[in-house]
C-alpha atoms as a PDB file:
ATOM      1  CA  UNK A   1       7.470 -14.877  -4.852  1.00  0.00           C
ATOM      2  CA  UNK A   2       8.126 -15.154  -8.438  1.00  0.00           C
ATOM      3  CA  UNK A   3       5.425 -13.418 -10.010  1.00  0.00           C
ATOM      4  CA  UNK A   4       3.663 -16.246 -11.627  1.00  0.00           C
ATOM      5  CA  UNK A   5      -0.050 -16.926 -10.956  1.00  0.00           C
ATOM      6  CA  UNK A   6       1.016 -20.271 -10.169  1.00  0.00           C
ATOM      7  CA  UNK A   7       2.047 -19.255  -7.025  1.00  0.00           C
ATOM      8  CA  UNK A   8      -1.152 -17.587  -6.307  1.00  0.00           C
ATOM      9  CA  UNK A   9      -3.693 -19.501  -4.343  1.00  0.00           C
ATOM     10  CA  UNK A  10      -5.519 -16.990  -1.555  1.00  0.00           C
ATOM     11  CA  UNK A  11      -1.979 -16.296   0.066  1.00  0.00           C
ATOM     12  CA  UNK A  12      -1.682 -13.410  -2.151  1.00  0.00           C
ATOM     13  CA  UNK A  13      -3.418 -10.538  -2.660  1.00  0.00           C
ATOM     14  CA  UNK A  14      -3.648  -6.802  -3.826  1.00  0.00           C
ATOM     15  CA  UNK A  15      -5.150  -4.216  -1.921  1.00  0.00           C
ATOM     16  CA  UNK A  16      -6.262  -0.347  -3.080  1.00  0.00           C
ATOM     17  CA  UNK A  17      -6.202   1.685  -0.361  1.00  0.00           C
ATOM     18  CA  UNK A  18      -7.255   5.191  -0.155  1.00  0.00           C
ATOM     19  CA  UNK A  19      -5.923   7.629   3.120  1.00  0.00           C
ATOM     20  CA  UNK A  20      -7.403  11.141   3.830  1.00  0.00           C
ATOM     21  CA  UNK A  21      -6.626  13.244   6.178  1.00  0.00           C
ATOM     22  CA  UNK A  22      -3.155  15.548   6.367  1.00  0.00           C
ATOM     23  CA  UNK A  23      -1.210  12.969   3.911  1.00  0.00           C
ATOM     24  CA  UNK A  24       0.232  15.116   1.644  1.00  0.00           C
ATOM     25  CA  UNK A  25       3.528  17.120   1.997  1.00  0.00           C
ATOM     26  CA  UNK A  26       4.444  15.010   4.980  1.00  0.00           C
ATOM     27  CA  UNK A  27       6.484  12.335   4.081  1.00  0.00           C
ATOM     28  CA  UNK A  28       3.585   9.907   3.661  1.00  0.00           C
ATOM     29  CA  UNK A  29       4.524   8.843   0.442  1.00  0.00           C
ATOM     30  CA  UNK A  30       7.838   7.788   2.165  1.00  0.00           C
ATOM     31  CA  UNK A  31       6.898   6.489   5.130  1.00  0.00           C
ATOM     32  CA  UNK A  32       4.518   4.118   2.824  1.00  0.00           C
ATOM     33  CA  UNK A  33       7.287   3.188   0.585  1.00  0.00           C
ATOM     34  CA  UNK A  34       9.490   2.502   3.433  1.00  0.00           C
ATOM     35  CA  UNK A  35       7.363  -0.275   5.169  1.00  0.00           C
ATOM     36  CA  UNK A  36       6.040  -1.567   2.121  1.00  0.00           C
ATOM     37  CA  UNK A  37      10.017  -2.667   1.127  1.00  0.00           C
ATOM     38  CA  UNK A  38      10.568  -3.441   4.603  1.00  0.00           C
ATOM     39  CA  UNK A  39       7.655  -6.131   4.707  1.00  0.00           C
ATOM     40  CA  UNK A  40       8.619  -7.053   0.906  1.00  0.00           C
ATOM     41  CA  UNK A  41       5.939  -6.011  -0.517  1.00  0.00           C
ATOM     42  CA  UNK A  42       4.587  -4.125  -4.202  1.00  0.00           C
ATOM     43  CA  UNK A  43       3.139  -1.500  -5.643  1.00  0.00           C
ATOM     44  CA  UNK A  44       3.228   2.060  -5.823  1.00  0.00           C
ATOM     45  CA  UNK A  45       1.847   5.174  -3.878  1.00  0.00           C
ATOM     46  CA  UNK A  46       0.888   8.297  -5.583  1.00  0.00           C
ATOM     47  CA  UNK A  47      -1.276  11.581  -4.638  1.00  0.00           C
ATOM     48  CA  UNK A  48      -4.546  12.777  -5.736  1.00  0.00           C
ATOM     49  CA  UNK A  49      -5.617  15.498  -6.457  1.00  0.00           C
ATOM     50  CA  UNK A  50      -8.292  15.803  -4.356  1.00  0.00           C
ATOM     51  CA  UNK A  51      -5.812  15.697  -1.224  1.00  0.00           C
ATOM     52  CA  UNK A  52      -6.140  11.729  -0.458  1.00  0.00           C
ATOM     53  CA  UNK A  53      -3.107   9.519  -1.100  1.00  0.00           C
ATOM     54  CA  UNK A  54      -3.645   6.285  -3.192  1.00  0.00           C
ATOM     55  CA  UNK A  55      -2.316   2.705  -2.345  1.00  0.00           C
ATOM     56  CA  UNK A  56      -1.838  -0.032  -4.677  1.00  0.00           C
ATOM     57  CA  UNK A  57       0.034  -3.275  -2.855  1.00  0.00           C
ATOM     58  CA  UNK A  58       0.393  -6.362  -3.409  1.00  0.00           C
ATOM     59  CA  UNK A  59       1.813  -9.370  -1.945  1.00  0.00           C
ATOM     60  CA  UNK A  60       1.336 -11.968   0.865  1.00  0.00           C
ATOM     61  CA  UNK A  61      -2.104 -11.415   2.835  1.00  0.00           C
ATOM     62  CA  UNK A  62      -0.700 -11.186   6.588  1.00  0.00           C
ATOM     63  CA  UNK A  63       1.847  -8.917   5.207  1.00  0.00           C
ATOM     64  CA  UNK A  64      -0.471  -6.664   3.463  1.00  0.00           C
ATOM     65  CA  UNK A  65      -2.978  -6.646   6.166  1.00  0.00           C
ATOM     66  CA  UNK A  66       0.099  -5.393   8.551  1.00  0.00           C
ATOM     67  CA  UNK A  67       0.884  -3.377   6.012  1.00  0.00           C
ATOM     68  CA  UNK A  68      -2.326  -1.572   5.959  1.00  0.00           C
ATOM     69  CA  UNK A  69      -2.350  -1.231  10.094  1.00  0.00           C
ATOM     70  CA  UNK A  70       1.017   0.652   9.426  1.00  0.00           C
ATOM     71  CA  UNK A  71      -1.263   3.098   6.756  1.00  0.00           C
ATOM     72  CA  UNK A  72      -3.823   3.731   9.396  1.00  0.00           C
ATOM     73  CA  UNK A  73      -0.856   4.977  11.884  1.00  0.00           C
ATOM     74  CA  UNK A  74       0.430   7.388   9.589  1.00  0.00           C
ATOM     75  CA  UNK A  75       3.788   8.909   9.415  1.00  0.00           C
ATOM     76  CA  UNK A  76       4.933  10.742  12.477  1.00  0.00           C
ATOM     77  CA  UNK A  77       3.611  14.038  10.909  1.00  0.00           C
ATOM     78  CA  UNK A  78       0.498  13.213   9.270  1.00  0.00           C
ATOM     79  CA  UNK A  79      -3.072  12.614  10.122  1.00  0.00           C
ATOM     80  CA  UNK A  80      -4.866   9.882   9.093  1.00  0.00           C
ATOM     81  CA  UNK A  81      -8.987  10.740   9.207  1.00  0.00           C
ATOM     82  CA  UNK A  82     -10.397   7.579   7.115  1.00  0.00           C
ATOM     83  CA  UNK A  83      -8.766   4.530   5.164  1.00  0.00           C
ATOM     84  CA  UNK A  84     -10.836   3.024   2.502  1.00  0.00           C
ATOM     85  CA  UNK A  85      -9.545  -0.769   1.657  1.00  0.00           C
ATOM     86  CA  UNK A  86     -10.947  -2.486  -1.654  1.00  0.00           C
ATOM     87  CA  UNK A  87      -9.632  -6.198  -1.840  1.00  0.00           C
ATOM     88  CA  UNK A  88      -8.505  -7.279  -5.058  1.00  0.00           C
ATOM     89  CA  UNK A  89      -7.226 -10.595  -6.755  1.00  0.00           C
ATOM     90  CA  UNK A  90      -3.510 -10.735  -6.999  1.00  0.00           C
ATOM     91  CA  UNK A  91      -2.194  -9.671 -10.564  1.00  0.00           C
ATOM     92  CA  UNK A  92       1.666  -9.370 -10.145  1.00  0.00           C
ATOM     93  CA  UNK A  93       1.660  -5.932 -12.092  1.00  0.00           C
ATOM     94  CA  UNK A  94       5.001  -4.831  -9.729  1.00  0.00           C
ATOM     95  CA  UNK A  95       8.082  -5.732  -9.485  1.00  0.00           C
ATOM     96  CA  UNK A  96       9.066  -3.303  -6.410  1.00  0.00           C
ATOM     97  CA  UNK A  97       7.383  -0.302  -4.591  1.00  0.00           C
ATOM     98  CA  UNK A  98       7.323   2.761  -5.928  1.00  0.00           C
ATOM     99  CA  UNK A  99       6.100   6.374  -5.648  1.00  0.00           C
ATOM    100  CA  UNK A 100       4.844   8.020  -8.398  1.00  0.00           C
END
């Protein structure tokens, strides 16, 4: 994937995803970041302050929607209680995944 919206036509996508539950403090952050570079994907993954953790990824559909499977797991100590998904066009704002 080069980045270009050439390249873009429905096989790419970006995804917001919100997780609540225990996420924070638990290595969710790097759990996320870990499977999003393993399934070569971008974006970044940040916490809020209202105890969720926030999602942005991008990249090939299937991959993303695996992606997002992995999310509603969790890491081996967290709980995941909901997942909120919002589907968005592609924009090719990342280069890499990152946590912020």
């Amino acid at each position: 994937m080069t980045g270009s919206n050439n390249d873009v036509q429905g096989d790419y996508v970006r995804a917001r995803v919100l997780i609540s539950g225990r996420v924070q403090g638990v290595g969710f952050r790097s759990f996320s970041r870990r499977y999003a570079n393993a399934l070569m994907l971008v974006g970044a993954v940040k916490n809020l302050y209202d105890g969720c953790v926030e999602v942005i990824v991008e990249g090939e559909k299937k991959k993303v929607s695996q992606y997002i499977k992995l999310l509603k797991e969790g890491s081996p100590w967290s709980r995941v209680d909901n997942v909120s998904i919002k589907w968005q066009q592609y924009k090719g704002d990342f280069t890499s995944f990152t946590i912020r």
